[in-house]
C-alpha atoms as a PDB file:
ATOM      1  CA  UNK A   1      73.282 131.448 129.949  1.00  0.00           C
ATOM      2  CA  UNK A   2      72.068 133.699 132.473  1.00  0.00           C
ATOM      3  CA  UNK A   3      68.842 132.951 134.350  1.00  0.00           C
ATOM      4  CA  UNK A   4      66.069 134.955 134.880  1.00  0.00           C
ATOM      5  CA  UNK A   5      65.700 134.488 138.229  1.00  0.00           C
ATOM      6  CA  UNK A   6      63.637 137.125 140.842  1.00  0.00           C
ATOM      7  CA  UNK A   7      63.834 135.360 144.550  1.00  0.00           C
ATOM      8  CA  UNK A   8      62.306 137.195 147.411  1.00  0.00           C
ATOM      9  CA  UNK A   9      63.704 136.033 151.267  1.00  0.00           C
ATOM     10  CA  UNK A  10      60.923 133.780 152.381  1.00  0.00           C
ATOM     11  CA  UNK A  11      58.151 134.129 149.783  1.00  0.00           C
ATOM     12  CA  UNK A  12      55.402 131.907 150.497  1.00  0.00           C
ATOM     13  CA  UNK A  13      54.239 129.943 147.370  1.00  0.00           C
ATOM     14  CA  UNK A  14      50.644 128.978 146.908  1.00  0.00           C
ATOM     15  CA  UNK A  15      50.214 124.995 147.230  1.00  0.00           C
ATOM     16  CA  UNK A  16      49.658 124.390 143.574  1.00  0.00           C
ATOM     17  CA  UNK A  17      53.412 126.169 142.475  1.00  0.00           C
ATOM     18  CA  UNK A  18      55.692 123.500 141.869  1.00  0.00           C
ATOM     19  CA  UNK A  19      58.476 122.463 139.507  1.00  0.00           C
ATOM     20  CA  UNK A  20      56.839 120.303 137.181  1.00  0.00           C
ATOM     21  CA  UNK A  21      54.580 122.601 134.251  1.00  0.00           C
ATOM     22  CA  UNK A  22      52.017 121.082 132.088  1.00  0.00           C
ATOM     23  CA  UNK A  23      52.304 122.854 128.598  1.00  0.00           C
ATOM     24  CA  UNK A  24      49.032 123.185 125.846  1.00  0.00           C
ATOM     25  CA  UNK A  25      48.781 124.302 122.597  1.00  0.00           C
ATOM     26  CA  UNK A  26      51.973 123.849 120.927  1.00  0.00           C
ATOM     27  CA  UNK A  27      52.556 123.544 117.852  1.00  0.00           C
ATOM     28  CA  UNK A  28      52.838 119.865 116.406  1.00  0.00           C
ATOM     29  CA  UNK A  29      55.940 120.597 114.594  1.00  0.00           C
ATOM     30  CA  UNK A  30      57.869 121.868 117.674  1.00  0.00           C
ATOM     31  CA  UNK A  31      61.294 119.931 119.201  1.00  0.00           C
ATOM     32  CA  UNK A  32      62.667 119.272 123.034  1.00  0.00           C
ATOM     33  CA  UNK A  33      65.496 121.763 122.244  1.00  0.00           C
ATOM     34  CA  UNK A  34      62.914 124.537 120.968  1.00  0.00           C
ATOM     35  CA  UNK A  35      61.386 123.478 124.623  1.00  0.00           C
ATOM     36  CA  UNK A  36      64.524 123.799 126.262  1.00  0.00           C
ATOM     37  CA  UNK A  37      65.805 127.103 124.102  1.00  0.00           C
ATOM     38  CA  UNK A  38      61.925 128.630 125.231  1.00  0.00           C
ATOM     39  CA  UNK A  39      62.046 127.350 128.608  1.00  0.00           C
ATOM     40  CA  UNK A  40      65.772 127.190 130.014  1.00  0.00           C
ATOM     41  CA  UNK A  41      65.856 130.700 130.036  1.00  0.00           C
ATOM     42  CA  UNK A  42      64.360 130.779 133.224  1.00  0.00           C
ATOM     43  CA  UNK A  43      66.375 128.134 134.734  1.00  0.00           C
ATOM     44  CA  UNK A  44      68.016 124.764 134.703  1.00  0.00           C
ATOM     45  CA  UNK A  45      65.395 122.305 133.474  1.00  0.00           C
ATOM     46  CA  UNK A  46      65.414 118.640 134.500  1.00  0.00           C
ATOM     47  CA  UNK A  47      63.491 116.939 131.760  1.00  0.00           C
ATOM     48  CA  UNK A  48      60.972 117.771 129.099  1.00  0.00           C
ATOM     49  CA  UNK A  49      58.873 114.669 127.789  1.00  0.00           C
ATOM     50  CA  UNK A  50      56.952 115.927 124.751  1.00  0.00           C
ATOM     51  CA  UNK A  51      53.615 114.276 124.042  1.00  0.00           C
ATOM     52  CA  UNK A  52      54.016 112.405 120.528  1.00  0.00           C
ATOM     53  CA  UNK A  53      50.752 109.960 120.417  1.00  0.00           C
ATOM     54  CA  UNK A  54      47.420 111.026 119.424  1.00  0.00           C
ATOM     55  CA  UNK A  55      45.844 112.289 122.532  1.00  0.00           C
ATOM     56  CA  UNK A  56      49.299 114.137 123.957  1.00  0.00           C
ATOM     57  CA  UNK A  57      50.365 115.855 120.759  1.00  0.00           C
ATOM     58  CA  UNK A  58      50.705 119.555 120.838  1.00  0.00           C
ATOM     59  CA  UNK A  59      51.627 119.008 124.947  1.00  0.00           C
ATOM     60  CA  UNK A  60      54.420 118.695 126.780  1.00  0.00           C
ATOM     61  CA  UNK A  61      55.696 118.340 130.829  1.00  0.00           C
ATOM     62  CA  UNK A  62      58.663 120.752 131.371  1.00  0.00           C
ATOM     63  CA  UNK A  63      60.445 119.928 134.943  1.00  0.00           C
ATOM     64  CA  UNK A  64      62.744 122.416 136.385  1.00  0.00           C
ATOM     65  CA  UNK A  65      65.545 122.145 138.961  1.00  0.00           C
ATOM     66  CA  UNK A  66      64.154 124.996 141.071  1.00  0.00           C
ATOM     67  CA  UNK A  67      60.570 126.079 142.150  1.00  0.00           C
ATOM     68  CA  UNK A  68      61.245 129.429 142.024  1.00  0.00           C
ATOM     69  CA  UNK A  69      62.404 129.012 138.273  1.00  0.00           C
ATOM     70  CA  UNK A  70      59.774 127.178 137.395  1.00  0.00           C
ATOM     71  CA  UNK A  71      56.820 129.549 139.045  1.00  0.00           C
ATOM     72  CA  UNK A  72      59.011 132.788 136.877  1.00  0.00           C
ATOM     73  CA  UNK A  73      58.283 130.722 133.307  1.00  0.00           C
ATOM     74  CA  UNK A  74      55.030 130.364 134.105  1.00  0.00           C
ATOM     75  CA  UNK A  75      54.583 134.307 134.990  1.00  0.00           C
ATOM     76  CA  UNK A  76      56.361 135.233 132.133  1.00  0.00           C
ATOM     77  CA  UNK A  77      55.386 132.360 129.188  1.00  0.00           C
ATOM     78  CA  UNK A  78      51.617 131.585 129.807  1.00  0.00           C
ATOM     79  CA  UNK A  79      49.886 133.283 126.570  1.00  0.00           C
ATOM     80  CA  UNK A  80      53.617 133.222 124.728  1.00  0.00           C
ATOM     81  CA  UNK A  81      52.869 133.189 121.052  1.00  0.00           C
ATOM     82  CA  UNK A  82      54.918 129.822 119.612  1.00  0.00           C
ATOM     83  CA  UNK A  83      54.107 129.728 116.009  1.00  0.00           C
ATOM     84  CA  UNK A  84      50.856 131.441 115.926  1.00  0.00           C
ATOM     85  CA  UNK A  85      49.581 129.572 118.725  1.00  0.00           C
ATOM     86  CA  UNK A  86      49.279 130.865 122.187  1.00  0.00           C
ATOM     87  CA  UNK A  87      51.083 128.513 125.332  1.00  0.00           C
ATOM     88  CA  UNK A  88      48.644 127.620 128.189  1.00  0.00           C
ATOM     89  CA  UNK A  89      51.211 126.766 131.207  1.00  0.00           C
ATOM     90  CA  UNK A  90      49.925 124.837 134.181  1.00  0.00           C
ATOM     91  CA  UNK A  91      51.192 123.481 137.606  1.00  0.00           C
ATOM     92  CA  UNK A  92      51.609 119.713 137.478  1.00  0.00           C
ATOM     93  CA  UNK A  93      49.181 118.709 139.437  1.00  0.00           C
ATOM     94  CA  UNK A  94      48.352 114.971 139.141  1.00  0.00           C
ATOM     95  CA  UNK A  95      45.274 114.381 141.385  1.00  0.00           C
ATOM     96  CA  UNK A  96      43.379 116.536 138.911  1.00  0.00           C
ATOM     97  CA  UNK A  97      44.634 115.042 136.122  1.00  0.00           C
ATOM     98  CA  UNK A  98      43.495 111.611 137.310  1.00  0.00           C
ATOM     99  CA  UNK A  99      40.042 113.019 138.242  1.00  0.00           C
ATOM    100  CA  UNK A 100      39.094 114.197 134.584  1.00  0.00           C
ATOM    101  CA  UNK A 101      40.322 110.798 133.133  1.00  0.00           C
ATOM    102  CA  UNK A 102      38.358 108.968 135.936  1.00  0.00           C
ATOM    103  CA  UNK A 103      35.463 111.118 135.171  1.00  0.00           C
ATOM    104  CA  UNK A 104      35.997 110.026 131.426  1.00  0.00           C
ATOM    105  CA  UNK A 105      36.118 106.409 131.784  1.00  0.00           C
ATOM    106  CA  UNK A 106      32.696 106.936 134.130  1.00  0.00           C
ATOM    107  CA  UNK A 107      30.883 109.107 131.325  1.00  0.00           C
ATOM    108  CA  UNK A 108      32.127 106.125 128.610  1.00  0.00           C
ATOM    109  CA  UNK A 109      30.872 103.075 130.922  1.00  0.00           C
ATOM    110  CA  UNK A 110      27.140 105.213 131.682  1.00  0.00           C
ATOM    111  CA  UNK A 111      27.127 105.942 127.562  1.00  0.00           C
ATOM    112  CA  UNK A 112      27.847 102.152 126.905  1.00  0.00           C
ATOM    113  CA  UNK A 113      25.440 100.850 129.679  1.00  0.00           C
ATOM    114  CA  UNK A 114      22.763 103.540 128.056  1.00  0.00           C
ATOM    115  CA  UNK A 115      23.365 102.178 124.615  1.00  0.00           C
ATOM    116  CA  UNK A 116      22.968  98.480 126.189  1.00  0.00           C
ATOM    117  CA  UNK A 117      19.565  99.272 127.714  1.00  0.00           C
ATOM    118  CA  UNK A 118      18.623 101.899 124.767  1.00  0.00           C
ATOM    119  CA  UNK A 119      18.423 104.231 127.518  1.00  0.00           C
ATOM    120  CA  UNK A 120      18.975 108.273 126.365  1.00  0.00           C
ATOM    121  CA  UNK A 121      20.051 110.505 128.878  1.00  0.00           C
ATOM    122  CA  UNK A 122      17.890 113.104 127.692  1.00  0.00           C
ATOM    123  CA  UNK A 123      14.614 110.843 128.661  1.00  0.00           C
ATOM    124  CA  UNK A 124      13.051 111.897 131.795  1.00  0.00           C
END
C-alpha cells in the first residue's frame, strides 16, 4: 500500500505535532482494522487502542511510525465523515489531558464539600 506521504527538507513542526492522535466522535460500532484501513493510508501505524468502557467509547489513540505521517492524517482526516459522524483528530498531548481530569476531580470534591456544608455556589 502506497503512502501518502508529502515531506519537505527541514520543515519545522509546531511543538504540539507528534505521532500519537487522539480520535472523537466515532462511531460505537467501528473496529481497529476500520482504524487501520482509515488511517494506514497515510503511513505505517504502530498501535491503535480503541476506547471500549463507558467514558472512552466512540474514541480512540492512533500511533504512527513517522511524525510526518501522522501530522498528513490529521490534515487530511479531521472533519472525515465515518458513518454519519464527523472525526475530530487531535495531537496527543498528555499534560492537557491530565489538567481537565484534575480540574474534574477538583469541581467533584468543591460540589461534595458544598453539599456537606449545604453551601450553593450560586449564594453570594
Amino acid at each position: 500500500m502506497a503512502s501518502i506521504t508529502l515531506r519537505k527538507g527541514n520543515t519545522r513542526l509546531r511543538p504540539e505535532v507528534n505521532r500519537a492522535l487522539y480520535v472523537r466522535n466515532l462511531p460505537y460500532s467501528i473496529t481497529n482494522e476500520e482504524l487501520f484501513d482509515i488511517f494506514g493510508k497515510y503511513g505505517p501505524i504502530r498501535q491503535i487502542r480503541l476506547g471500549t468502557n463507558k467514558e472512552t467509547k466512540g474514541t480512540a489513540y492512533v500511533v504512527f511510525e513517522d511524525i510526518y505521517d501522522a501530522k498528513t492524517a490529521v490534515e487530511h482526516l479531521s472533519g472525515f465523515n465515518v458513518a454519519n459522524r464527523y472525526l475530530t483528530i487531535l495531537y496527543y498531548q498528555p499534560t492537557k489531558i491530565t489538567k481537565k481530569t484534575d480540574l474534574k476531580k477538583k469541581e467533584e470534591e468543591m460540589a461534595k464539600l458544598q453539599a456537606k456544608y449545604g453551601v450553593s455556589s450560586n449564594d453570594n
